[in-house]
Every structure is written in structure tokens, then in C-alpha cells.
Protein backbone atom coordinates (compact mmCIF):
# COMPACT_ATOMS: atom_id res chain seq x y z
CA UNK A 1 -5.05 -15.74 -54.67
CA UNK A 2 -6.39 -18.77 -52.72
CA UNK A 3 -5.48 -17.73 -49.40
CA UNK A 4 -6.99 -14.41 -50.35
CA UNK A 5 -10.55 -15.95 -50.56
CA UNK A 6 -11.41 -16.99 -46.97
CA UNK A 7 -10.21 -13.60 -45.94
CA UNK A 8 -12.36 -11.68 -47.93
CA UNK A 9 -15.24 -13.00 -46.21
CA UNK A 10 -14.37 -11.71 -42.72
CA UNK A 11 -14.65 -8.41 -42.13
CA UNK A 12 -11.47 -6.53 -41.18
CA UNK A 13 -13.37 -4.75 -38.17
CA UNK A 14 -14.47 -8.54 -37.11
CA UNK A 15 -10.44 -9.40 -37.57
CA UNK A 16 -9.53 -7.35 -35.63
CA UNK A 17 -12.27 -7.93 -32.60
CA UNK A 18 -11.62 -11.50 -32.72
CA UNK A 19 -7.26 -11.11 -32.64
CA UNK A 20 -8.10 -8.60 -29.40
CA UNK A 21 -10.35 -11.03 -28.03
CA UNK A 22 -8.00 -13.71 -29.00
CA UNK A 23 -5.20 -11.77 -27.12
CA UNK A 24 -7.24 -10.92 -24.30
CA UNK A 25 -7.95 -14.79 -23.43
CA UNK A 26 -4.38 -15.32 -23.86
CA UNK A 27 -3.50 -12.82 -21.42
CA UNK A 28 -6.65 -13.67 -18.77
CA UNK A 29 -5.68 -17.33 -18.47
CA UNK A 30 -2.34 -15.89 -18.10
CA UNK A 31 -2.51 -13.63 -15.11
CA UNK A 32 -5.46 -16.05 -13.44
CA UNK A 33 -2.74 -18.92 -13.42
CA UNK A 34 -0.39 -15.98 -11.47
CA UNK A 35 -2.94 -15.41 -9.55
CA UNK A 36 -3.55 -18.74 -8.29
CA UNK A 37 0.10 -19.03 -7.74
CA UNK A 38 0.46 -15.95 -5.60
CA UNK A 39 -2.85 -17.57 -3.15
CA UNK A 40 -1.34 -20.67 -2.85
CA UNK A 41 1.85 -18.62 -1.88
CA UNK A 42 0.12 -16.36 0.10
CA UNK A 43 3.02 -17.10 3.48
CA UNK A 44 5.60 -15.96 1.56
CA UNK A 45 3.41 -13.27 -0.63
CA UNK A 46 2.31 -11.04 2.05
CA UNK A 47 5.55 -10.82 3.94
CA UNK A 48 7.49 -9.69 1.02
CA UNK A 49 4.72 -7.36 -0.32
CA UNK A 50 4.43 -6.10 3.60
CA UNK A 51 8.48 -5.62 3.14
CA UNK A 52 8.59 -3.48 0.07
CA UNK A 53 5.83 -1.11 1.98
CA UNK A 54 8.53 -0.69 5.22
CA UNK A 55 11.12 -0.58 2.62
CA UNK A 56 9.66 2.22 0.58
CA UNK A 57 8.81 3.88 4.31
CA UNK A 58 12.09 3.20 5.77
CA UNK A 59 14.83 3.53 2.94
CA UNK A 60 14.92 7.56 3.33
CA UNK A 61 16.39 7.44 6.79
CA UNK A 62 19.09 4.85 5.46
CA UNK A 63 19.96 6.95 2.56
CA UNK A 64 20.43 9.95 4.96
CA UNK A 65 22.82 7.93 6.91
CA UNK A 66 24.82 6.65 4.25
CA UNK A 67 25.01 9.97 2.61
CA UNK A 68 26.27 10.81 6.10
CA UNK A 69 29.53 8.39 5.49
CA UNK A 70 28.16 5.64 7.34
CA UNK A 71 28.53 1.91 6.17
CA UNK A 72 25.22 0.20 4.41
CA UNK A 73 25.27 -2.45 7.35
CA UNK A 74 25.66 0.14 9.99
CA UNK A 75 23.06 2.48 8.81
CA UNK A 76 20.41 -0.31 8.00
CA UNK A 77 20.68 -1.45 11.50
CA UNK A 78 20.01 1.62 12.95
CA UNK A 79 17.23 1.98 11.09
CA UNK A 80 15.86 -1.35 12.03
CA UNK A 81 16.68 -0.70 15.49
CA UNK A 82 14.57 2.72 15.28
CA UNK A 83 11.53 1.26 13.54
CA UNK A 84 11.39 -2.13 16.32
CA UNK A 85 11.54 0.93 18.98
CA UNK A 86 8.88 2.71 17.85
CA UNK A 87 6.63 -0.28 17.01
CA UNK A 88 7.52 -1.89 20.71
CA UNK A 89 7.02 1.74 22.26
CA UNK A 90 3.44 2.09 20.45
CA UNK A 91 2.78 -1.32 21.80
CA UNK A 92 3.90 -0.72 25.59
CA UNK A 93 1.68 2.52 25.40
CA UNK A 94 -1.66 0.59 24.26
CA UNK A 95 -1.11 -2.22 26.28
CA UNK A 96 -0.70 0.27 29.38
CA UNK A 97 -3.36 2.38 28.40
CA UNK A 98 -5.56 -0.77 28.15
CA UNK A 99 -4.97 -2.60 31.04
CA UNK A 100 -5.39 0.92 33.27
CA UNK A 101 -8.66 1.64 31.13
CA UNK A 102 -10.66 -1.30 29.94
CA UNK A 103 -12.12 -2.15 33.93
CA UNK A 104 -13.40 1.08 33.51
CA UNK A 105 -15.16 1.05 30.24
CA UNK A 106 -16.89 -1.86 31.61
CA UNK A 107 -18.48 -0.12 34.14
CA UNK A 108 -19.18 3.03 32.45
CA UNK A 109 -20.97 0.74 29.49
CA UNK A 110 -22.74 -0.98 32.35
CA UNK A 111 -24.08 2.65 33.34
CA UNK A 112 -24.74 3.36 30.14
CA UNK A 113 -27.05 0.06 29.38
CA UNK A 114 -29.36 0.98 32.72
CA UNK A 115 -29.80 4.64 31.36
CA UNK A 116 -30.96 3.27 27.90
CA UNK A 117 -32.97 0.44 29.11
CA UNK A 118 -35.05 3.03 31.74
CA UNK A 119 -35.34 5.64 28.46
CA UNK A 120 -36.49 2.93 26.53
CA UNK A 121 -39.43 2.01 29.39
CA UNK A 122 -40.37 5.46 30.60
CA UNK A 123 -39.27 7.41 28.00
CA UNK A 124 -41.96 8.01 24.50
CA UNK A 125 -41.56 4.51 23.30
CA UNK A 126 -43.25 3.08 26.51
CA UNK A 127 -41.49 -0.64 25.94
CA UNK A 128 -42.24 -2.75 28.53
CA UNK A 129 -39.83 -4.49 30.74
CA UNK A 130 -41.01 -7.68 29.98
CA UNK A 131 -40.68 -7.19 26.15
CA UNK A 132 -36.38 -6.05 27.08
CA UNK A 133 -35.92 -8.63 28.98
CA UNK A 134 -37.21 -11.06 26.17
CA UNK A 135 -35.02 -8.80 23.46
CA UNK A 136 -31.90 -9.30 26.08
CA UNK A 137 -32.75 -13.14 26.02
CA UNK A 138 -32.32 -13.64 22.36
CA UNK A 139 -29.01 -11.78 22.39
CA UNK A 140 -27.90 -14.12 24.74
CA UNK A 141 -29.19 -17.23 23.55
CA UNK A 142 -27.49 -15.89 19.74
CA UNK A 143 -24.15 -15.64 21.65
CA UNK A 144 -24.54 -18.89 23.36
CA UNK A 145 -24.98 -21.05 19.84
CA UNK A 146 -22.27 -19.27 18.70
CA UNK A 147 -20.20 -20.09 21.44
CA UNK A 148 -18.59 -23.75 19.63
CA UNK A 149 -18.31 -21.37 16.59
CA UNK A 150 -16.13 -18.66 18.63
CA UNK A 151 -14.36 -21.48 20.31
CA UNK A 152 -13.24 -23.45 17.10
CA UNK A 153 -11.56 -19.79 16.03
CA UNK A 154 -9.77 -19.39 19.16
CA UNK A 155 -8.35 -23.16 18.56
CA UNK A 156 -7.78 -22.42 14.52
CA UNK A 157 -5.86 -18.66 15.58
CA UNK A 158 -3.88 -20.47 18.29
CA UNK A 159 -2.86 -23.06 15.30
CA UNK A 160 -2.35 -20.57 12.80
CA UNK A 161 0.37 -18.43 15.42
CA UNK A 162 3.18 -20.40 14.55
CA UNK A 163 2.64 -19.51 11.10
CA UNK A 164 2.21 -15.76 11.96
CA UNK A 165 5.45 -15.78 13.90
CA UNK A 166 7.55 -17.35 11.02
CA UNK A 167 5.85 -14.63 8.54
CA UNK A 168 7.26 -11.59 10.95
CA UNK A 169 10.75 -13.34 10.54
CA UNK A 170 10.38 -13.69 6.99
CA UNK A 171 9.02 -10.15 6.65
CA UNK A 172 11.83 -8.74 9.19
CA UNK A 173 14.64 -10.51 6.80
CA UNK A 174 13.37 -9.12 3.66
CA UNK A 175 13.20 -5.56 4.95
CA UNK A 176 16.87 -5.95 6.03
CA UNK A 177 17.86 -7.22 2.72
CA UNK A 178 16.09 -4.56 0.37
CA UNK A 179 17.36 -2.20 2.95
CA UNK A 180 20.95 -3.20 2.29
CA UNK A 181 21.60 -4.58 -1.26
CA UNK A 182 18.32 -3.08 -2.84
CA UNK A 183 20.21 -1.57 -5.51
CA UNK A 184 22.35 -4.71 -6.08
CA UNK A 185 19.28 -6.97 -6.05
CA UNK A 186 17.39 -4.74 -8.42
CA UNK A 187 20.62 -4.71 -10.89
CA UNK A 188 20.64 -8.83 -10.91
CA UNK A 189 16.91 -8.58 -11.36
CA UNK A 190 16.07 -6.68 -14.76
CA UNK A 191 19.67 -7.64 -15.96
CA UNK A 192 17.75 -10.86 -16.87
CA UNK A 193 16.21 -9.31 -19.48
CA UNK A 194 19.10 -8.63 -22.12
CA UNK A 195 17.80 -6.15 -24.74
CA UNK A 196 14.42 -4.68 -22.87
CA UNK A 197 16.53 -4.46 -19.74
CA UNK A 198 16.02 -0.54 -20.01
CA UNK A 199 12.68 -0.72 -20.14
CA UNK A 200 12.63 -2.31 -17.66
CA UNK A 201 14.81 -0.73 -15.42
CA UNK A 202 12.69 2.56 -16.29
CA UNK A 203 9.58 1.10 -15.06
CA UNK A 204 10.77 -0.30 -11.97
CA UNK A 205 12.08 2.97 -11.08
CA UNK A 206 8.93 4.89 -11.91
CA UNK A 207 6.98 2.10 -9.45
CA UNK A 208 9.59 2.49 -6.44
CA UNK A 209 8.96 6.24 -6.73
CA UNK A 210 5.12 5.71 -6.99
CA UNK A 211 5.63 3.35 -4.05
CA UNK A 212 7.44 5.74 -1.96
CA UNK A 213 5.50 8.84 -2.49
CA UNK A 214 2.21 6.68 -1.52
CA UNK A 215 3.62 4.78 1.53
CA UNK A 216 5.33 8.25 2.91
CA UNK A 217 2.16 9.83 1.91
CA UNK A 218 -0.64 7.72 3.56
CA UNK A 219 1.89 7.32 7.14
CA UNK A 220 1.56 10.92 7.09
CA UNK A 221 -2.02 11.30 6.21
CA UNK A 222 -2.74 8.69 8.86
CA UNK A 223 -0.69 9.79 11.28
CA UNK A 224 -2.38 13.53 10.98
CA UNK A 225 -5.91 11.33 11.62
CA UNK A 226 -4.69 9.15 14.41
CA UNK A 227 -3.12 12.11 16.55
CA UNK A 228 -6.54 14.24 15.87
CA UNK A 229 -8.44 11.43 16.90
CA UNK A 230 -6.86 10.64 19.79
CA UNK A 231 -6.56 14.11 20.84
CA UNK A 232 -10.57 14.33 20.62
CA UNK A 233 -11.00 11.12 22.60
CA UNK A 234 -8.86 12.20 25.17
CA UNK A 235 -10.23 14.99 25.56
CA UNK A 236 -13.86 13.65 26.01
CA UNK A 237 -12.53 11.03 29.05
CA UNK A 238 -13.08 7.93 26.89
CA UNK A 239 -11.43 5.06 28.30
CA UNK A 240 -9.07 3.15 25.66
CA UNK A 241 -8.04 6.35 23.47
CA UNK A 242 -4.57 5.44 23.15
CA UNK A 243 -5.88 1.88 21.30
CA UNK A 244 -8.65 3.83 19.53
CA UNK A 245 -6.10 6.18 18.34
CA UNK A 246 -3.69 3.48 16.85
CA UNK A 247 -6.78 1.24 15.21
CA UNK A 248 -7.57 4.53 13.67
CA UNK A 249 -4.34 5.17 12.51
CA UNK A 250 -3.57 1.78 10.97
CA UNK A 251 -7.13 1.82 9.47
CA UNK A 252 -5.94 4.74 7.37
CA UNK A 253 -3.80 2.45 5.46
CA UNK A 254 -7.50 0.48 4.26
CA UNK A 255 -8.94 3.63 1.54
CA UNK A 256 -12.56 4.26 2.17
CA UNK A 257 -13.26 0.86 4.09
CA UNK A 258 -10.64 1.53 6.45
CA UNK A 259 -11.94 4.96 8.45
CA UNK A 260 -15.97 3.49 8.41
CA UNK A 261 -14.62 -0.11 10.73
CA UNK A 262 -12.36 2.32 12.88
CA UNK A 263 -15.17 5.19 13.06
CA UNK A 264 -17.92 2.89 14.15
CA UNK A 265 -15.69 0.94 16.15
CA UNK A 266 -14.61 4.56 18.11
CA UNK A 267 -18.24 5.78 17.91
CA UNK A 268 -19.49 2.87 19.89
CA UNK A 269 -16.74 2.55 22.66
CA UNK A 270 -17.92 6.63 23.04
CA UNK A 271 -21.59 5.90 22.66
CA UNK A 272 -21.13 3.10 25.61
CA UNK A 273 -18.65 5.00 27.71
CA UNK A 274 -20.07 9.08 27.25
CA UNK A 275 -23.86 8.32 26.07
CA UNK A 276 -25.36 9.32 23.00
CA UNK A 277 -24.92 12.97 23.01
CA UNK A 278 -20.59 12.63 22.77
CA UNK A 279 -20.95 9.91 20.69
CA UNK A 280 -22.85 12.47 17.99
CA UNK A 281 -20.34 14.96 18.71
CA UNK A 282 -17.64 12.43 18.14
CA UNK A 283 -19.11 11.72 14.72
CA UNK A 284 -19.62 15.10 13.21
CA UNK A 285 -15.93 15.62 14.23
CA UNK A 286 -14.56 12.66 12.73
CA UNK A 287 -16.52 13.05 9.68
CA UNK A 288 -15.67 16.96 9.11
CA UNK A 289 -12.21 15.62 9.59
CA UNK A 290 -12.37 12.89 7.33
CA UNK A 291 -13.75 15.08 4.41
CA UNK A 292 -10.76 17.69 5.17
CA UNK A 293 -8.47 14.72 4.92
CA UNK A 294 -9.84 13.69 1.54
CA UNK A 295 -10.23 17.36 0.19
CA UNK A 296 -6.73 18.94 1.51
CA UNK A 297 -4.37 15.92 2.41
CA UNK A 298 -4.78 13.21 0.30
CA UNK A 299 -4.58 15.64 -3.00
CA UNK A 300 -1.50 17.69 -1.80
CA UNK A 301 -0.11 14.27 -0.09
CA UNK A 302 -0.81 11.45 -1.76
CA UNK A 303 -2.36 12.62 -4.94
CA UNK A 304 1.16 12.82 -6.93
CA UNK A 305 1.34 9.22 -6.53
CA UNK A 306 -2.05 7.97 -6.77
CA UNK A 307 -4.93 9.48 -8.82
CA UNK A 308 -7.67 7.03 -9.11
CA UNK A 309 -11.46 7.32 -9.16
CA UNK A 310 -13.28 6.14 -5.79
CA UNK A 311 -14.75 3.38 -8.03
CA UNK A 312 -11.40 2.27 -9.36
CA UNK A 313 -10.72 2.13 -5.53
CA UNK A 314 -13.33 -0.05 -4.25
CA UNK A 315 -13.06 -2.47 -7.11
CA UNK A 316 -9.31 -2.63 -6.20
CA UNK A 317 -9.95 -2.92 -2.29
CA UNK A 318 -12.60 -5.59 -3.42
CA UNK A 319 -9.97 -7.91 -5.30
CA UNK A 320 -7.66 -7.79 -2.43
CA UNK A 321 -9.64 -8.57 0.22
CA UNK A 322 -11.09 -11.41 -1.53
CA UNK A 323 -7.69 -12.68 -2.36
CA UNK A 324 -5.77 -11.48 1.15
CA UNK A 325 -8.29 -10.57 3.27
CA UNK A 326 -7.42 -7.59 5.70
CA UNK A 327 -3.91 -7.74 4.44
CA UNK A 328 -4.60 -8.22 1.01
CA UNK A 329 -6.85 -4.77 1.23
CA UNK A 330 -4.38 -3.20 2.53
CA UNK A 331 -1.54 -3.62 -0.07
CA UNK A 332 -4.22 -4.01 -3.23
CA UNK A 333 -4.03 -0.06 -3.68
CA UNK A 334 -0.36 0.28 -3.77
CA UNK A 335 0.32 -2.69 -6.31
CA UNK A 336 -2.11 -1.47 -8.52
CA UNK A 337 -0.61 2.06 -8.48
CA UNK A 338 2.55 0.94 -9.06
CA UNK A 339 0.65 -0.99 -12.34
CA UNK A 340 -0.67 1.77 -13.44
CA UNK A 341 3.05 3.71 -13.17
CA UNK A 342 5.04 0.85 -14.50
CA UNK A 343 3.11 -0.04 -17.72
CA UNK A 344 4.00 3.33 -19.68
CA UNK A 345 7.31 3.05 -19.06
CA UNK A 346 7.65 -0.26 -20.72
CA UNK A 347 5.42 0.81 -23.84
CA UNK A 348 7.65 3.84 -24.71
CA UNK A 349 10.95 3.41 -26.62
CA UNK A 350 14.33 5.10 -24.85
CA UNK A 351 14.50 8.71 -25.85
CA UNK A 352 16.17 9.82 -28.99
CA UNK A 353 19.58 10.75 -29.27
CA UNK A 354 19.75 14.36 -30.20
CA UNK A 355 20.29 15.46 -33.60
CA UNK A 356 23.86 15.83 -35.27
CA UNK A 357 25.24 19.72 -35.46
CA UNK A 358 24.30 21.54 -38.67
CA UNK A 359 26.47 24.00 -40.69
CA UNK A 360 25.88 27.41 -39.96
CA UNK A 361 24.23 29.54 -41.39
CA UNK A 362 27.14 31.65 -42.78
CA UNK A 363 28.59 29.10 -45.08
CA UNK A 364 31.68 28.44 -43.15
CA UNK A 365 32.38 24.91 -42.05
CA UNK A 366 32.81 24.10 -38.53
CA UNK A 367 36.56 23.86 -37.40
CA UNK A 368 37.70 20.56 -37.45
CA UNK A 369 38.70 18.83 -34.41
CA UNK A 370 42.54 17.99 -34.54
CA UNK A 371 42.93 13.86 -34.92
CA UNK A 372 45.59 11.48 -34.61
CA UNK A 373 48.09 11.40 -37.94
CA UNK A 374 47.49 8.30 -40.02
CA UNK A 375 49.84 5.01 -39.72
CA UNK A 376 52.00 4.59 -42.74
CA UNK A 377 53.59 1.58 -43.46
CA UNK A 378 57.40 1.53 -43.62
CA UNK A 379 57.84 2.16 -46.99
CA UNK A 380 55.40 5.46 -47.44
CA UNK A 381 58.16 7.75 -46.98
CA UNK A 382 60.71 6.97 -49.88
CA UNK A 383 57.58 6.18 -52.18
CA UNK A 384 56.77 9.82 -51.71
CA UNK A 385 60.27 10.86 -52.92
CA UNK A 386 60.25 9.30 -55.52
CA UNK A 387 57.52 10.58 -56.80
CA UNK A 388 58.83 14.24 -56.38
């Protein structure tokens, strides 16, 4: 009856707000400590989250080949041998398409610069030349105190290559791997957790699928935008498509942030090459096909995998980039899909076995299944003939 008293004079709904918010502490400090420990990890983070995306991308055409009778080694070769040719094909084409193009752009942005500075002095807003000249002064004096700023990043980017290089090998070894042995891997994983190992076997299944329906998804989806894209560039004669084509395309992968630094970025090289009037009409085509990609694609695409609100999104996008940067934007959506999969799945209990067979309704009992005859010992036999 003692302990009773200094309970009484807590309410139960105040109980129970301060073991949540007890709980919820607990759990903050918790996964702000794993935070911290994935940043400082962040070379060996990014390459293994980067490998579980070209995993998830790349596994179906391994599983096709080993259903096919071919070895695991043999067929996860080929398929890192067809991914490296694609990725060094796409490369070879930009870099072509760049060096043929970008003398070009530089004189057709030249052109382009004249015809806005003589609208801008004999055209309604009457600026004088002397007042340009000025505004072109400032720009240039801005870019020349930033120059020991621009030059410091150059030096810091050539520093940090080495680094970039050794994530690539990283990230190329860890594909191979999961590629291989991800079903052996997985097995020694949530074997570590004796008696909730189905549970958690059940989630990590539900997030791979997640994971592979969003990855498969969004390449498609962005693939779809990139080829539309670079078929209206193309078509307009604006130097560096192919490259506008692929940033557009890789931008994809970034939701909502993503297609706005690509679009602008494609807007302007069109605005400096074409003049204002393409550039508009290259707008209202990329953003009717924009809102057809997030009406009809993304739903019938991507939408089995992912279903957030836009808010949810930008929070998400938010976290990562703050954490990763670009990269960490670009995987932030996929974890926390794969979160919002996996958690169910280690709530529920396993399903219940089915219920045993009732009698039927007729009264007659079920024939009995024959079973092995009983052991006797030696001496059951002449016991029993006695007895008769």
C-alpha cells in the first residue's frame, strides 16, 4: 500500500506521456549517435548504399542468366561487363558530343549577348550603354574576388580525387559481391538474430522488393524524361544535347529538386544558344512533360513502391542532402522507403498455423490413418497366453 501512494498522485494519462517521452529520448539519442557514425563513415557509407541501388537495378539480368543454367560467377560478370559498357558508351557519346559542340555554344551565346544588350538600349527600356557597361563591370569584378575562392576548390577537388577513385573500387566490389553471394550474405546476416530471425528475414525481404520496384521504377521514369528531352533539344539545334540529355536523366534520380537544377540548367544553355523565344518553348514542353511524368508514370511506375506525400519528400531530400550532399539526396528517398516497408514486417507476429480438422458433421469419425504396431517387450506374448 506504500508504493501505491506516490502513484496515485500522477495521473495515468501523464504516465503514460512521460514513459513515451521517456522512450522517445531513448530512441533519439539512439539513432543521432547512428547517425553520427554513418557521417563520420560517410567513404565507406555512400559506396555501399550506391551498391545496393545497382544491385537492386542489376540483379534481374543475373537472375535471368542463372535461371538460364549459367554459373553465379559467370553470369555476374556478364552483367558487370554490360553495365561498365553502357556507362563507358554514355560517356564516349557526351564527351564526343561535347568536344564537337561546346566551341559552338560559345559563339552562339556570344550572338546571343549582342542581341540582348542592343534590345536592352534601343528597345522600350531605353538603358544606356554606359549604365551596361557599368552592370557588365560588377559581374566581372564579382568573378574576379571570387577567383582565390574558385581556385582553392579546384586544389581541394584535385585532393579529394584519390578518395573518389578508391570509393568507385569500393562501390564496384560491393556490387560484385551482393551480385554473387547476396543470398548467402543475407542468410549469415539475420541468422544473428536467433528467435526474431523471421522477422527479420520478412522485413528485409519486403525492403529489397521496395528497393527494386523503386530503383527499376525511377531508371525507367528517367530514362522516358532523358530520351524526350533530348529528342526536343535535338531537334531545336542546341549545341550539347547529348550532355543535357544525360544531366537530365540522372537528375531524375533527385525527386522534385532534381528536374528544377536540370530544367534551368537546359533552359539557359537554350536561352543562350536559340534566344528567348525556344527557350519558352523549351519550358512549356518540359513542364507539360514533367506534370505527365508525375500524373501517369510515377503512379503506374513507381507508385507500388513508394507512396509518400510531396512534403514527406522534401523533408526526406532535406535530411540527406544535409547529411550527403548531392549523393546523400539522392539515396535519402529510397532508404526511407525501404523504412517505411520494413517496420511492419517486424511489428507483426508469423502467421497462424491453420486450425486442426473438425469432425463432420454426420457424426462419423474421420478414418484413422494406419500407424506403426507398438514395441512389446520380449515377454508380452506368453503373458497374453496366459491370461487366456
Amino acid at each position: 500500500m506504500l508504493t501505491d501512494g506516490p502513484t496515485k498522485l500522477v495521473p495515468p494519462v501523464l504516465a503514460r506521456m512521460a514513459a513515451w517521452s521517456a522512450c522517445l529520448i531513448l530512441v533519439s539519442v539512439v539513432v543521432y549517435f547512428f547517425v553520427q557514425g554513418i557521417a563520420r563513415l560517410t567513404f565507406v557509407a555512400l559506396p555501399v548504399a550506391i551498391a545496393l541501388l545497382l544491385t537492386a537495378l542489376l540483379f534481374p539480368l543475373t537472375r535471368s542468366l542463372r535461371e538460364a543454367g549459367m554459373r553465379p560467377i559467370y553470369a555476374t560478370w556478364i552483367t558487370m561487363l554490360v553495365a561498365l559498357t553502357i556507362l563507358v558508351g554514355i560517356g564516349w557519346l557526351v564527351g564526343a558530343r561535347a568536344s564537337d559542340e561546346f566551341p559552338n555554344l560559345v559563339q552562339q551565346v556570344q550572338a546571343t549577348v549582342r542581341d540582348v544588350q542592343n534590345w536592352l538600349i534601343t528597345g522600350p527600356l531605353h538603358i544606356k550603354e554606359a549604365q551596361l557597361t557599368s552592370y557588365v563591370d560588377e559581374v566581372a569584378a564579382m568573378v574576379n574576388a571570387q577567383r582565390t575562392a574558385i581556385t582553392s576548390t579546384v586544389l581541394t577537388a584535385g585532393a579529394v580525387a584519390f578518395e573518389v577513385l578508391a570509393s568507385i573500387v569500393l562501390l564496384l566490389f560491393v556490387t560484385f559481391f551482393l551480385l554473387k553471394d547476396g543470398e548467402r550474405i543475407w542468410a549469415w546476416f539475420y541468422g544473428m538474430f536467433g528467435a526474431v530471425a523471421p522477422r527479420v528475414d520478412r522485413a528485409g525481404r519486403a525492403a529489397w522488393t521496395t528497393l527494386s520496384h523503386y530503383v527499376q521504377g525511377t531508371v525507367a521514369v528517367a530514362a522516358v524524361h532523358g530520351v524526350i528531352m533530348g529528342i526536343v533539344l535535338a531537334g531545336m539545334g542546341v549545341p550539347l544535347w547529348a550532355p543535357l540529355a544525360v544531366l537530365i536523366f540522372f537528375a531524375s534520380f533527385i525527386p522534385i529538386v532534381g528536374i528544377f537544377f536540370a530544367g534551368t540548367v537546359a533552359t539557359l544553355v537554350t536561352l543562350g544558344a536559340k534566344g528567348p523565344v525556344f527557350a519558352l518553348i523549351f519550358l512549356g514542353i518540359l513542364i507539360v512533360e514533367q506534370q505527365l511524368e508525375n500524373h501517369v508514370l510515377q503512379p503506374l511506375i513507381v507508385g507500388r513502391a513508394l507512396n509518400f506525400h510531396p512534403l514527406a519528400i522534401i523533408i526526406v531530400l532535406a535530411v540527406g542532402g544535409i547529411l550527403g550532399g548531392i549523393a546523400g539526396a539522392a539515396v535519402a528517398v529510397p532508404i526511407a522507403a525501404v523504412i517505411y516497408r520494413a517496420l511492419p514486417e517486424l511489428r507483426d507476429k508469423p502467421p497462424a498455423l491453420p486450425p486442426a480438422p473438425t469432425e463432420p458433421a454426420s457424426g462419423k469419425a474421420p478414418p484413422k490413418t494406419p500407424s506403426a504396431p507398438e514395441p512389446r517387450e520380449p515377454g508380452d506374448d506368453e503373458s497374453a497366453r496366459r491370461t487366456e
